[in-house]
C-alpha atoms as a PDB file:
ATOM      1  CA  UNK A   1     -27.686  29.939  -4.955  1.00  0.00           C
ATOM      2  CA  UNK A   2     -24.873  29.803  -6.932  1.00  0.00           C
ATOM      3  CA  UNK A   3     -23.415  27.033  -9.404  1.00  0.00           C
ATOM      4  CA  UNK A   4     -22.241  24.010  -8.057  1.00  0.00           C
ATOM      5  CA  UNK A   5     -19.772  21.971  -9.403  1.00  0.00           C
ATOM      6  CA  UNK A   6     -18.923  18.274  -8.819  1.00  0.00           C
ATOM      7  CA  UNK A   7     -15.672  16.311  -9.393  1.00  0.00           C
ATOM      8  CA  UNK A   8     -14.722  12.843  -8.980  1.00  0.00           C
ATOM      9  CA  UNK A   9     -10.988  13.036  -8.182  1.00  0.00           C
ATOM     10  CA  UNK A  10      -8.772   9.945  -7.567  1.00  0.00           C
ATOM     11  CA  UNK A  11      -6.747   9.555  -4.246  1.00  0.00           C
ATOM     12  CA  UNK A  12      -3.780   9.198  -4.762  1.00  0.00           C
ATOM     13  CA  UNK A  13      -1.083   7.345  -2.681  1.00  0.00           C
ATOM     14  CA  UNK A  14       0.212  11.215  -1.634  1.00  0.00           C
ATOM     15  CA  UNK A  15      -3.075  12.814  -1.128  1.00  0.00           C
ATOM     16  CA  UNK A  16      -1.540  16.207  -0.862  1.00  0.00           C
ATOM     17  CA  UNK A  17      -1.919  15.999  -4.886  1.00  0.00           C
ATOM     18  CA  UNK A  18      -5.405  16.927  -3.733  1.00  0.00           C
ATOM     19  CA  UNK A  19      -5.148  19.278  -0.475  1.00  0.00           C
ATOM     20  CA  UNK A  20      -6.464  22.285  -2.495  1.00  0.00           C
ATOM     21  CA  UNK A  21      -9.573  20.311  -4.212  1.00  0.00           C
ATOM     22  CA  UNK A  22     -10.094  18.926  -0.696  1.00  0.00           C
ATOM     23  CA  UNK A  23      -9.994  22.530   0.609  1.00  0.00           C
ATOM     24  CA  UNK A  24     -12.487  24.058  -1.536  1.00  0.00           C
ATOM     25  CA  UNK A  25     -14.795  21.290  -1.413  1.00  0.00           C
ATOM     26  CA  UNK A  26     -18.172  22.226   0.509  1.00  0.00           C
ATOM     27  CA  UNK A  27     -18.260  20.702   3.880  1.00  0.00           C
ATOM     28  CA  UNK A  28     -15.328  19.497   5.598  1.00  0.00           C
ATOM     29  CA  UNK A  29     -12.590  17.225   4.605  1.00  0.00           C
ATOM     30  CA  UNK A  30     -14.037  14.360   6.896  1.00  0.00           C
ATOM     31  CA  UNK A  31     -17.549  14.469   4.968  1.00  0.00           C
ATOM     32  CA  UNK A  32     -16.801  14.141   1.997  1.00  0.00           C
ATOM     33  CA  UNK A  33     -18.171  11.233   0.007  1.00  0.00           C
ATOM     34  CA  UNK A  34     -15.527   8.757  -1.071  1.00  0.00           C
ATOM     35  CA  UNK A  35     -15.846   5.552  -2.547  1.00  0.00           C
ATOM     36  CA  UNK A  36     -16.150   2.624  -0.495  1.00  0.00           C
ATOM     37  CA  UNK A  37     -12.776   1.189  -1.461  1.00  0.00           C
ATOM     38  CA  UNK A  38     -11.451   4.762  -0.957  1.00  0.00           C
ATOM     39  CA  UNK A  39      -9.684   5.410  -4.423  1.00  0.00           C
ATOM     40  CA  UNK A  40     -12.175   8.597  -5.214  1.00  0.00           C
ATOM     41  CA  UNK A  41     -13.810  11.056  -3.482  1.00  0.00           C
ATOM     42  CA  UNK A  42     -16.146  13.301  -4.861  1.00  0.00           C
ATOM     43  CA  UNK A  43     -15.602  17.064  -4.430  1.00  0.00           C
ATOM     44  CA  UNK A  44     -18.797  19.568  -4.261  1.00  0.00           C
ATOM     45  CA  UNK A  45     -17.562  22.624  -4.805  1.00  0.00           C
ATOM     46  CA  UNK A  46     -18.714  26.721  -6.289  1.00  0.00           C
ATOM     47  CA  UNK A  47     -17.194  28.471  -9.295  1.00  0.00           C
ATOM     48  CA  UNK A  48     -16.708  31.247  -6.612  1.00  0.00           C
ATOM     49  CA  UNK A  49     -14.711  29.170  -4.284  1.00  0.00           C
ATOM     50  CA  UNK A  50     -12.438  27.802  -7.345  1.00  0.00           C
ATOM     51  CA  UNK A  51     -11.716  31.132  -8.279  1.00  0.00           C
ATOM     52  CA  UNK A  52     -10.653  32.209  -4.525  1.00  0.00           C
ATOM     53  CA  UNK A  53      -7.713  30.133  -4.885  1.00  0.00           C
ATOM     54  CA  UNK A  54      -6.498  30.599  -8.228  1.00  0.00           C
ATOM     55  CA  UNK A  55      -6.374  34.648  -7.067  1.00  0.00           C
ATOM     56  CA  UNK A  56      -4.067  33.305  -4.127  1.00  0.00           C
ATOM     57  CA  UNK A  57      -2.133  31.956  -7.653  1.00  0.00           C
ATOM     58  CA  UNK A  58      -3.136  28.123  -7.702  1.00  0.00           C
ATOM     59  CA  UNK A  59      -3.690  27.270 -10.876  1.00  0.00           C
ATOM     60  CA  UNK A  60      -7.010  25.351 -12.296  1.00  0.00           C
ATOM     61  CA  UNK A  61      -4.936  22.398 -13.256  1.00  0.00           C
ATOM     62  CA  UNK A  62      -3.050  22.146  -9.455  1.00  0.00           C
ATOM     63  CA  UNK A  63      -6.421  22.134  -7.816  1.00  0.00           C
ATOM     64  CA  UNK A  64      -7.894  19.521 -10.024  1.00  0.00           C
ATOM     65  CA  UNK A  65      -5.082  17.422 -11.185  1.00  0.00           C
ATOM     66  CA  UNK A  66      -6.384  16.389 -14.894  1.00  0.00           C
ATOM     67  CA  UNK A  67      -4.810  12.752 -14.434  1.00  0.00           C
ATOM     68  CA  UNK A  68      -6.944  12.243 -11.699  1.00  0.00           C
ATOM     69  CA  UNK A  69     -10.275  14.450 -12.530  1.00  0.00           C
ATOM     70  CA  UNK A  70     -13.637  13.872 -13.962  1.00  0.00           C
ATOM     71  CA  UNK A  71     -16.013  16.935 -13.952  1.00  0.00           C
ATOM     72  CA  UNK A  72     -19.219  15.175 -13.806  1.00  0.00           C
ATOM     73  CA  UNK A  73     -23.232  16.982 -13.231  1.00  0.00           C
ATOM     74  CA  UNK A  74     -25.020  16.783 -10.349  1.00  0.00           C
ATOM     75  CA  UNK A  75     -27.501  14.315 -11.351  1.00  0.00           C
ATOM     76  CA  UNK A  76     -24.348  11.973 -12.526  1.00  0.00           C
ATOM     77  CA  UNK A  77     -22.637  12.623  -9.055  1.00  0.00           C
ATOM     78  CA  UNK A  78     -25.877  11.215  -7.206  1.00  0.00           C
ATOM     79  CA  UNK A  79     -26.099   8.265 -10.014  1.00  0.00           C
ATOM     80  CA  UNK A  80     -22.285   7.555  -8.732  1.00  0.00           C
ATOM     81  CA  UNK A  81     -23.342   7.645  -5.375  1.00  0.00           C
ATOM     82  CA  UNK A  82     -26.207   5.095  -5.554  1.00  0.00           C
ATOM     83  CA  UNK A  83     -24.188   2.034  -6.667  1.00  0.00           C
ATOM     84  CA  UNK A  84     -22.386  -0.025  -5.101  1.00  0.00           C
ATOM     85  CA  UNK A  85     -18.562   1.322  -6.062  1.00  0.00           C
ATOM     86  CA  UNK A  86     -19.730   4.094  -3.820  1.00  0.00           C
ATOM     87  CA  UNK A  87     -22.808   2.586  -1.362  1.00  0.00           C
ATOM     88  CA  UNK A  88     -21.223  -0.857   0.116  1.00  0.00           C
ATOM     89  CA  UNK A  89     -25.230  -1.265   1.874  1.00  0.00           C
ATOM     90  CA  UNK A  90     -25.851  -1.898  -1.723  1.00  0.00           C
ATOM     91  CA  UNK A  91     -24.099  -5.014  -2.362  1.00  0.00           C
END
């Protein structure tokens, strides 16, 4: 299996800032994990899917606006996911 890699990106108020994250994230758009007040989403993605479109000539930076990315691990994305920013059952 190859590489994963995880992003927390912040939605902006025009989230076409994000359409290309959004569209190489694993999964569909709808699935995606987002915060529960909906300012981040996290984006699962593969090197190999990254690389797909910067050969159609996005660049790294226009996928994964650095103003609004964090590159975090896997073990850090499920940390994320188990408090309450990002599970409202926990509160």
């Amino acid at each position: 299996m190859e590489d994963r890699k995880y992003y927390i990106v912040k939605v902006p108020t025009t989230v076409s800032e994000i359409q290309n994250a959004l569209d190489i994230s694993i999964g569909s758009n709808l699935t995606q994990k987002y915060s529960a007040d909906g300012t981040e989403v996290i984006i699962k993605t593969t090197l190999t899917r990254i690389k797909a479109k910067e050969d159609e000539g996005i660049k790294f930076d226009d996928i994964f606006p650095p103003s609004l990315t964090t590159e975090v691990t896997y073990q850090e994305a499920l940390e994320l996911m188990n408090t309450e920013k990002w599970n409202p059952q926990l509160i």
